[in-house]
C-alpha atoms as a PDB file:
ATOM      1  CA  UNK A   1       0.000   0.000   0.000  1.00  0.00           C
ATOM      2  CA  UNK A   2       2.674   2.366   0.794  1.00  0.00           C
ATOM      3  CA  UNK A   3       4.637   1.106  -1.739  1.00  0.00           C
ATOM      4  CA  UNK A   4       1.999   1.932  -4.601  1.00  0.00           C
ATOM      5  CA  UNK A   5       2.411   5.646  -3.338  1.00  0.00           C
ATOM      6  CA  UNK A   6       6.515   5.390  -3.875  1.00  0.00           C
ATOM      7  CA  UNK A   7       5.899   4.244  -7.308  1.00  0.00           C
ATOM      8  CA  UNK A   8       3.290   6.738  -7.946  1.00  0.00           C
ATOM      9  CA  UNK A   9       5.605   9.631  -6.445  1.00  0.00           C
ATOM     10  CA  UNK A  10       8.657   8.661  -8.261  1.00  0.00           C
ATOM     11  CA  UNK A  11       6.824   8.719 -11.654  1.00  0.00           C
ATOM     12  CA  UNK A  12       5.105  12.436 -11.104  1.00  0.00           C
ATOM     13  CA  UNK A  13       8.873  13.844 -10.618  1.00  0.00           C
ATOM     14  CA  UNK A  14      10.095  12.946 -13.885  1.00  0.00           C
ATOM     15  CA  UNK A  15      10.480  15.345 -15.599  1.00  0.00           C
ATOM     16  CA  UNK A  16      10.214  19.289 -15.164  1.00  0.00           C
ATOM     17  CA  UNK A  17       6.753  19.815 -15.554  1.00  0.00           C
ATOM     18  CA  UNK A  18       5.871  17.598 -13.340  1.00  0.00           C
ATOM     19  CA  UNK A  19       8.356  18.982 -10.337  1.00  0.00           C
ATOM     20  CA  UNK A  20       6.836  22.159 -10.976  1.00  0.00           C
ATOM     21  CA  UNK A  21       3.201  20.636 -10.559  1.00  0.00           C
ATOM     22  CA  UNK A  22       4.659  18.966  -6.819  1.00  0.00           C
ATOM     23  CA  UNK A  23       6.216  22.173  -6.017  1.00  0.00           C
ATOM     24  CA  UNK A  24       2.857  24.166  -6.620  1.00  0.00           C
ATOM     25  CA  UNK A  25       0.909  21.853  -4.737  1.00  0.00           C
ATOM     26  CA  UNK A  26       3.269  21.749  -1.753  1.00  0.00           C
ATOM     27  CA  UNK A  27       3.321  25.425  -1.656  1.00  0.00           C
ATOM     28  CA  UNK A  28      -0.541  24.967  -1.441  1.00  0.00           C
ATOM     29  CA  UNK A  29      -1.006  22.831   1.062  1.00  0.00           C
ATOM     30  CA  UNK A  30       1.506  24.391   3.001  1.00  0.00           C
ATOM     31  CA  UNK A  31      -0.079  27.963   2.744  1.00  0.00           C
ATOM     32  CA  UNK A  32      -3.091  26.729   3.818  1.00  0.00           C
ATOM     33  CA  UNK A  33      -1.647  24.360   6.702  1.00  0.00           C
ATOM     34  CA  UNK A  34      -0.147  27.457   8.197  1.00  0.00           C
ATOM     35  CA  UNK A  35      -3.318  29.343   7.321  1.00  0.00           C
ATOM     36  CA  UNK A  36      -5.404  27.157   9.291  1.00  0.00           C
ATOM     37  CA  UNK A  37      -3.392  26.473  12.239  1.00  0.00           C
ATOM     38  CA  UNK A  38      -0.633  28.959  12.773  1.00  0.00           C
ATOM     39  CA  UNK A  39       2.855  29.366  10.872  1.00  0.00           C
ATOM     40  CA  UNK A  40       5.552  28.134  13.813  1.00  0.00           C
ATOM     41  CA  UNK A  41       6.248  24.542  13.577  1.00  0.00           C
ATOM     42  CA  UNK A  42       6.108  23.185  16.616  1.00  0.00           C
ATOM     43  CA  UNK A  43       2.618  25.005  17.253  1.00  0.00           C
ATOM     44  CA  UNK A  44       1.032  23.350  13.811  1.00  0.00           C
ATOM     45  CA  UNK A  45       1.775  19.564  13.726  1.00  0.00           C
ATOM     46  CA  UNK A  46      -0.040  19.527  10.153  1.00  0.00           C
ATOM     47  CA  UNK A  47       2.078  21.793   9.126  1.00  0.00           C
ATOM     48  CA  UNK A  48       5.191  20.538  10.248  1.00  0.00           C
ATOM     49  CA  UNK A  49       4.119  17.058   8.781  1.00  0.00           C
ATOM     50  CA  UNK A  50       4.064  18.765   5.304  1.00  0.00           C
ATOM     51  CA  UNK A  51       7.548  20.953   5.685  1.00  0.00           C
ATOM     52  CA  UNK A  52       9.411  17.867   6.854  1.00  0.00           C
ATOM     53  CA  UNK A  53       7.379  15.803   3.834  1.00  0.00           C
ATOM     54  CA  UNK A  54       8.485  18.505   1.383  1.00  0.00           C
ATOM     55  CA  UNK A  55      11.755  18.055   2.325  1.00  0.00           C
ATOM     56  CA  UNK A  56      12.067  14.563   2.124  1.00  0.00           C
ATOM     57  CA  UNK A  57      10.495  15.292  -1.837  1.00  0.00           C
ATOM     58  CA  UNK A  58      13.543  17.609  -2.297  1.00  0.00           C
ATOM     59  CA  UNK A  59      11.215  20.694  -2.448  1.00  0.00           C
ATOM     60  CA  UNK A  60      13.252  23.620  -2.359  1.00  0.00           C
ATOM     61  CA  UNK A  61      13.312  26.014   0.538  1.00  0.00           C
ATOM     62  CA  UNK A  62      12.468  29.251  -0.700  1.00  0.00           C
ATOM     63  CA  UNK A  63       8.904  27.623  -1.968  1.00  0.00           C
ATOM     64  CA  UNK A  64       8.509  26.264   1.392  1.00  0.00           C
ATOM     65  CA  UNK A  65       9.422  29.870   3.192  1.00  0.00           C
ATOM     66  CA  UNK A  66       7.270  31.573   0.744  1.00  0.00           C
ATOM     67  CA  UNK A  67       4.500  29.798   1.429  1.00  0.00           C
ATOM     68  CA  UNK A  68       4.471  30.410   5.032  1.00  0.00           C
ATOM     69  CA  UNK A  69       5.506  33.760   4.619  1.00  0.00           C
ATOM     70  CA  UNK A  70       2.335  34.730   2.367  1.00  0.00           C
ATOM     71  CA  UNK A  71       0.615  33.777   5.971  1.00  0.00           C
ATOM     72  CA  UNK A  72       2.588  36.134   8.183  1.00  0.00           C
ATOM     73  CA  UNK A  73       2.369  39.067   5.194  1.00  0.00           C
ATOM     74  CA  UNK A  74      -1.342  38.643   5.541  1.00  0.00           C
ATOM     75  CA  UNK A  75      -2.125  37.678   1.932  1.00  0.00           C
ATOM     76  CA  UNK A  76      -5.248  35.993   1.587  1.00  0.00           C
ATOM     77  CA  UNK A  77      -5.939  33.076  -0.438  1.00  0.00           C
ATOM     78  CA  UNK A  78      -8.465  30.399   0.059  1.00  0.00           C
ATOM     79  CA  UNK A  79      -7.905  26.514  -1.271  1.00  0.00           C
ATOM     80  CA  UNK A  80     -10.770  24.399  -1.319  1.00  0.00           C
ATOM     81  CA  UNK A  81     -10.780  20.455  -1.043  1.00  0.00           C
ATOM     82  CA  UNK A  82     -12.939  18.855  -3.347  1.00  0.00           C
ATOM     83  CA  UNK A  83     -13.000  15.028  -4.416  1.00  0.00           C
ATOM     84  CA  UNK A  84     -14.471  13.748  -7.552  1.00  0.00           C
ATOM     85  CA  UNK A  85     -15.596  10.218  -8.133  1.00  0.00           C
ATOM     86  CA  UNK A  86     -15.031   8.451 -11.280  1.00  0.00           C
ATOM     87  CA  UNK A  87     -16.108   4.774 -12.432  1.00  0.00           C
ATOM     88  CA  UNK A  88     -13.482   3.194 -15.034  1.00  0.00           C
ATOM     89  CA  UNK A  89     -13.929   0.299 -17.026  1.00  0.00           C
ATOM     90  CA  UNK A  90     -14.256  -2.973 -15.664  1.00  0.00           C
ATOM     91  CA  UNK A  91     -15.080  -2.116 -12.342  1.00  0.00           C
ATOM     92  CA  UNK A  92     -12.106   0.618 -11.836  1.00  0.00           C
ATOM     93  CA  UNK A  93     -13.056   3.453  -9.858  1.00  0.00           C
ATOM     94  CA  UNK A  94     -10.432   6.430  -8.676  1.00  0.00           C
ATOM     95  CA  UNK A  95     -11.141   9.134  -6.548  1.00  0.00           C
ATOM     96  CA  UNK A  96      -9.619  12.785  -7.591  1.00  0.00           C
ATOM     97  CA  UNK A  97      -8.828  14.718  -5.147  1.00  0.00           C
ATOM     98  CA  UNK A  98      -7.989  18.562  -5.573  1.00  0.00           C
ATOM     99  CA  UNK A  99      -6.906  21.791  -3.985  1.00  0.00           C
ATOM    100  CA  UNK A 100      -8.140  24.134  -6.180  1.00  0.00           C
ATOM    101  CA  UNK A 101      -8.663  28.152  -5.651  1.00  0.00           C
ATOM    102  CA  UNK A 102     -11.264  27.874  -8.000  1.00  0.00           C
ATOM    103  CA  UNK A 103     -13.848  25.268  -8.165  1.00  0.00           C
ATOM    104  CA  UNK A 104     -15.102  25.559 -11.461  1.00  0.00           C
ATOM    105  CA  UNK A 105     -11.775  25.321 -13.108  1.00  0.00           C
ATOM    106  CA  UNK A 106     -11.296  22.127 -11.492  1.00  0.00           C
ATOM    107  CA  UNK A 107     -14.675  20.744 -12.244  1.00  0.00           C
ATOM    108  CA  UNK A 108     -13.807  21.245 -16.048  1.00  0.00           C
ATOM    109  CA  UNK A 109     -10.415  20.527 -16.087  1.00  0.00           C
ATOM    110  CA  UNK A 110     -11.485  16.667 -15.314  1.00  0.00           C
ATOM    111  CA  UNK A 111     -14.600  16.917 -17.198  1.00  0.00           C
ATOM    112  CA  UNK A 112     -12.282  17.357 -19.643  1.00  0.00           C
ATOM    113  CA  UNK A 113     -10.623  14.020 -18.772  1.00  0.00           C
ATOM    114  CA  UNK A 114     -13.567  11.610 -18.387  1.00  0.00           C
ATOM    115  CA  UNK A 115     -14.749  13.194 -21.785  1.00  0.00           C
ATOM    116  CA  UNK A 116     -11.389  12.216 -23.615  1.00  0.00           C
ATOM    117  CA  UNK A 117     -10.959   8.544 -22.097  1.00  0.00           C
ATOM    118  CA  UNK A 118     -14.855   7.869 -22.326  1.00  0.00           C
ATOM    119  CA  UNK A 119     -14.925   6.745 -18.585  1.00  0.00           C
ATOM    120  CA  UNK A 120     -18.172   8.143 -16.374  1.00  0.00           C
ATOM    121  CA  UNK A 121     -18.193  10.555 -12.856  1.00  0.00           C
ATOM    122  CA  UNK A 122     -20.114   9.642 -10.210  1.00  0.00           C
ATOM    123  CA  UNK A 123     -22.241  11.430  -7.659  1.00  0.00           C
ATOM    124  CA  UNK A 124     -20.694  12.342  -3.913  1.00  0.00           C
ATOM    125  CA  UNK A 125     -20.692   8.995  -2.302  1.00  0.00           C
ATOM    126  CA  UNK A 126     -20.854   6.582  -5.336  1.00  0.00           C
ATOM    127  CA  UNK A 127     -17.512   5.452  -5.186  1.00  0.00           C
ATOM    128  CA  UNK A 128     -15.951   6.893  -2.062  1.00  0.00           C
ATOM    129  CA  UNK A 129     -18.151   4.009   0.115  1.00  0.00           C
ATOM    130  CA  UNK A 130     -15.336   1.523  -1.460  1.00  0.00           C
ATOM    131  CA  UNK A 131     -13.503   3.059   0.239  1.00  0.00           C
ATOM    132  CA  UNK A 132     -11.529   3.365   3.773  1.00  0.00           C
ATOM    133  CA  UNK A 133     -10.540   6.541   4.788  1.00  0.00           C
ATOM    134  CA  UNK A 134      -7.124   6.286   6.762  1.00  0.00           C
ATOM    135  CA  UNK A 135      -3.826   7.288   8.092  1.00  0.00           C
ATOM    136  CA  UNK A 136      -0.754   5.359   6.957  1.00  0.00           C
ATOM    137  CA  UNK A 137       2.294   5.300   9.132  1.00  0.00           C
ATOM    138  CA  UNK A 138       5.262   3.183   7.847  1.00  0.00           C
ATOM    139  CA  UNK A 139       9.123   3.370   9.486  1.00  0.00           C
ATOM    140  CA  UNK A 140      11.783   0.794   9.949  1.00  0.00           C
ATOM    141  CA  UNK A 141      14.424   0.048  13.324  1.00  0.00           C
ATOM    142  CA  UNK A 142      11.279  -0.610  15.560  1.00  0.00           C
ATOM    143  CA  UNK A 143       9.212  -4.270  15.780  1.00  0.00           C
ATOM    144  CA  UNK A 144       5.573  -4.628  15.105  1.00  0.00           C
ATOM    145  CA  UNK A 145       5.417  -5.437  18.952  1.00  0.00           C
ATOM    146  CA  UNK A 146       7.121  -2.343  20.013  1.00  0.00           C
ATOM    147  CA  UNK A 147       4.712  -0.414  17.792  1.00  0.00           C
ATOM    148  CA  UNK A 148       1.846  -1.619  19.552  1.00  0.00           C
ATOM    149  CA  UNK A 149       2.998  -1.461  23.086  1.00  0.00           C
ATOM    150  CA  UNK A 150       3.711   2.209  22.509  1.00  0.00           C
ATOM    151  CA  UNK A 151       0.425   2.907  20.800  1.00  0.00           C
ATOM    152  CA  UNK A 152      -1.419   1.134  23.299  1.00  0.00           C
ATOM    153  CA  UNK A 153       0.348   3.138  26.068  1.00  0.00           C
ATOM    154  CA  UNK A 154      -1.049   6.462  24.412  1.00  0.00           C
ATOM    155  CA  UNK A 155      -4.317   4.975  24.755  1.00  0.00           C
ATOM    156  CA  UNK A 156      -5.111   4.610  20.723  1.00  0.00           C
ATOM    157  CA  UNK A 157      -7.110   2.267  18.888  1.00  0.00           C
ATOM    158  CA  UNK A 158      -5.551   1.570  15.509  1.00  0.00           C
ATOM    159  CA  UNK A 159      -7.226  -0.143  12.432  1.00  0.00           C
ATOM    160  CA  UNK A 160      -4.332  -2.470  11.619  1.00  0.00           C
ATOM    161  CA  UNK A 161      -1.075  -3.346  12.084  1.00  0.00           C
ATOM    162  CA  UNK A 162       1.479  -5.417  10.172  1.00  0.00           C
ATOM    163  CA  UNK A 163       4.971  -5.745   8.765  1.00  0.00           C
ATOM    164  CA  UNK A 164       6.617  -6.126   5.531  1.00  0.00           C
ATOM    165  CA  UNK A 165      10.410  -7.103   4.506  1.00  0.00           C
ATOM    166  CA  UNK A 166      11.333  -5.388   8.050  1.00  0.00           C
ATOM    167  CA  UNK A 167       8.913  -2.140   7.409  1.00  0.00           C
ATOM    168  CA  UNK A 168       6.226  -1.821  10.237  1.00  0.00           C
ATOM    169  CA  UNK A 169       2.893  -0.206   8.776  1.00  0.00           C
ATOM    170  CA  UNK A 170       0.087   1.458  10.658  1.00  0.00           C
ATOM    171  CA  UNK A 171      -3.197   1.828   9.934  1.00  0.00           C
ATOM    172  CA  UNK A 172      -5.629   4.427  11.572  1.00  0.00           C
ATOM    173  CA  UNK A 173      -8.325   7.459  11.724  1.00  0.00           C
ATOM    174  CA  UNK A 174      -7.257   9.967   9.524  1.00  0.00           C
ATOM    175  CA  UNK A 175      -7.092  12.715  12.820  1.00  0.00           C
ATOM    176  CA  UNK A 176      -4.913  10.291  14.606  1.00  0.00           C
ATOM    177  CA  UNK A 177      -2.354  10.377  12.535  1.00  0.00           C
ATOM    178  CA  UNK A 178      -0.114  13.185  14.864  1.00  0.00           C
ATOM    179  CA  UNK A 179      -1.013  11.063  17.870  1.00  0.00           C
ATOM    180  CA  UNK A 180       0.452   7.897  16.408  1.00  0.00           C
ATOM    181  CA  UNK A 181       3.831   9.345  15.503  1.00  0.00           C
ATOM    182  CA  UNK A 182       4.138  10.858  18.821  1.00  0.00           C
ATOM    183  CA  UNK A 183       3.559   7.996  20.347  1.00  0.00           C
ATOM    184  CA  UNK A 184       6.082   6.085  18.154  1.00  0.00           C
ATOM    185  CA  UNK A 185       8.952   8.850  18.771  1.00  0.00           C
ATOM    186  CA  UNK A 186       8.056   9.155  22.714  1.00  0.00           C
ATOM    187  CA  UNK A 187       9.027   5.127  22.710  1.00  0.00           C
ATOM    188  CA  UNK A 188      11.596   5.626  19.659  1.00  0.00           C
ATOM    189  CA  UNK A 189      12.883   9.473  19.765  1.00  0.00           C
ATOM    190  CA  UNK A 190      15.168   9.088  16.217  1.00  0.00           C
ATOM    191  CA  UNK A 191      12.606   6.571  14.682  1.00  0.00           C
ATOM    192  CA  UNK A 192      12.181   8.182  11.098  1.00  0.00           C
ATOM    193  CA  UNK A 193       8.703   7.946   9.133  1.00  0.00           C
ATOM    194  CA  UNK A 194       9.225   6.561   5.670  1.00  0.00           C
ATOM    195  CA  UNK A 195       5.276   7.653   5.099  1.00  0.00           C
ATOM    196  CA  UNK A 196       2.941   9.732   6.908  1.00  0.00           C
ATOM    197  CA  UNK A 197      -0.295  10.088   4.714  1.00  0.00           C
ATOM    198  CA  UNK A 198      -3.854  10.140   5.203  1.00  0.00           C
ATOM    199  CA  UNK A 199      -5.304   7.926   2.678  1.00  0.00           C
ATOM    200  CA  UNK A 200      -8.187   6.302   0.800  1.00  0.00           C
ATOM    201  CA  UNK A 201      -7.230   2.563   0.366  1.00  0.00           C
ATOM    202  CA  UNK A 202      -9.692   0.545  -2.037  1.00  0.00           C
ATOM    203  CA  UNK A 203     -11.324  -2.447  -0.121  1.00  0.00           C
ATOM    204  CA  UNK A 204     -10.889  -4.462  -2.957  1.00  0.00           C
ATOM    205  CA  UNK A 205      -8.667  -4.071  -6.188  1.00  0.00           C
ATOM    206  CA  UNK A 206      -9.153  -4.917  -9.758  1.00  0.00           C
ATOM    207  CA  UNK A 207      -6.668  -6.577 -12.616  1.00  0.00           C
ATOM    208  CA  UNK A 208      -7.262  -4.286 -15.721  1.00  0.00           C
ATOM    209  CA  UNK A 209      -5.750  -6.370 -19.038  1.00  0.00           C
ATOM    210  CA  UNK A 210      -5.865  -4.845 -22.721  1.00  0.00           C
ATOM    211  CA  UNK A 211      -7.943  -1.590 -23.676  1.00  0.00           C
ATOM    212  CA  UNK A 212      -9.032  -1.222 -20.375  1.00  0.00           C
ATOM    213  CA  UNK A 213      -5.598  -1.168 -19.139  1.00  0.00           C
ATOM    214  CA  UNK A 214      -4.593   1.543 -21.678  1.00  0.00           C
ATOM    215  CA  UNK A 215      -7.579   3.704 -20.883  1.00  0.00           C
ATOM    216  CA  UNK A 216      -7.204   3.862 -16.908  1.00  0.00           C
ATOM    217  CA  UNK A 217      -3.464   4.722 -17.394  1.00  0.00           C
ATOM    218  CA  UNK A 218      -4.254   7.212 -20.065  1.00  0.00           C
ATOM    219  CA  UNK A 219      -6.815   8.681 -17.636  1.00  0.00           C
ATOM    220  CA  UNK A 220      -4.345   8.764 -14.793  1.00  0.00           C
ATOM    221  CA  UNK A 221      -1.243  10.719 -16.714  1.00  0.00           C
ATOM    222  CA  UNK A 222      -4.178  12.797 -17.780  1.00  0.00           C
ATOM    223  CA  UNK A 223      -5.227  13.638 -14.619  1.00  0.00           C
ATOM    224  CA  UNK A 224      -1.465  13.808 -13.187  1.00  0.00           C
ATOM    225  CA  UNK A 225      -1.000  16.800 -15.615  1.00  0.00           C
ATOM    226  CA  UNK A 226      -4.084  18.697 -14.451  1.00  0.00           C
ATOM    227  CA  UNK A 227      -2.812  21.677 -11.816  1.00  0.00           C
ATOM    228  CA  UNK A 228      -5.212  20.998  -9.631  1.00  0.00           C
ATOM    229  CA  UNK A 229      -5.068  17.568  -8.810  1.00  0.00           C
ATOM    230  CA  UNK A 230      -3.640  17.075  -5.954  1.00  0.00           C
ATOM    231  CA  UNK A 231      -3.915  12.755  -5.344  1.00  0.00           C
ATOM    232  CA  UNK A 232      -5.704  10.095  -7.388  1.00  0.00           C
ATOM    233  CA  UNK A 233      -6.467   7.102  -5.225  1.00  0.00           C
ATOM    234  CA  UNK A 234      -7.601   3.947  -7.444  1.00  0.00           C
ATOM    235  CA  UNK A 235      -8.582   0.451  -7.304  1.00  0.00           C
ATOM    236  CA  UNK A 236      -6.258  -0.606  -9.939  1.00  0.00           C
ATOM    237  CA  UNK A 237      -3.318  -3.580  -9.826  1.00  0.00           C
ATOM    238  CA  UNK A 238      -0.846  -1.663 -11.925  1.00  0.00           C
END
């Protein structure tokens, strides 16, 4: 699972355009992380999450300064969330998730896509109940036992827990995600996170072969080249 977001990361950074598309979104999120809950660090876990992310993506600096620095010059921008659900062929579905200053721009932009791959949106809800909504966790140089015991200790209930080639993996609520690291790093103060995400994980995947294949890939570099997209999550075995 965390895995299929490596892949997908290391394929949106290669080449130019598409760094510049990870920087802008960065710079985004991080405006509005700062926006939202205050631009020092320690103060704004969320936003500390994303400047130590950013890093770790090899975002320069000055985007991430200037992003928190349009917060304490008092500029005003406002980002809006919005997901849109789309049913591929052969049982595919993705969810699109953008964070878009404008709405409507967005809304076309992957109109635009469904139209040109000839693959159908769905209403709020249609796909999104296939669903989980969680935080992913993942980090080496600490056993699946250890794990537990600490998160126990902090007195959190966790979805799942398991490990994989030596990599520990925890699932949970998407607003628990602070509250699980912390409790990692107050048993394990240099344990580093290889991923921190809140996620949507399909509860079941599907095995596209031939045309179908072609058209949910098509739709996906289609989508990864639209501004406002910020994350596709998909049922597909690519």
């Amino acid at each position: 699972m965390g895995r299929a977001y490596e892949v997908r990361k290391a394929s949106i950074q290669k080449t130019g355009a598409a760094k510049a598309k990870l920087y802008s979104m960065y710079a985004r999120e991080i405006y509005q992380a700062a926006k939202n809950g205050g631009t020092e660090l320690e103060g704004n876990p969320s936003l500390k999450r994303l400047v130590e992310k950013a890093k770790k993506d090899q975002v320069p600096n000055d985007i991430v300064n200037r992003a928190i620095d349009k917060v304490n010059s008092g500029i005003d921008e406002t980002y809006t969330l919005a997901n849109y659900e789309i049913f591929g062929p052969s049982g595919s579905t993705a969810i699109v998730a953008c964070l878009t200053d404008n709405v409507n721009r967005s809304v076309s932009s992957i109109r635009a896509v469904i139209n040109k791959c000839h693959v159908k949106m769905g209403a709020q809800g249609s796909v999104s109940y296939m669903y989980d909504h969680l935080c992913i966790v993942s980090f080496k140089g600490m056993t699946e036992e250890d794990a537990l015991d600490a998160i126990v200790e902090a007195g959190l209930d966790i979805n799942d827990i398991e490990t994989d080639n030596e990599e520990v993996i925890v699932y949970g609520a998407p607003n628990d995600l602070n509250k699980i690291k912390e409790a990692l790093l107050a048993k394990s103060p240099k344990l580093e996170f290889d991923l921190d995400e809140i996620t949507m994980l399909p509860k079941e995947k599907v095995t596209l072969e031939g045309e179908d294949k072609e058209t949910f890939e098509k739709m996906l570099n289609m989508l990864d080249e639209v501004e406002d997209v910020q994350t596709v999550y998909h049922n597909v075995e690519l």
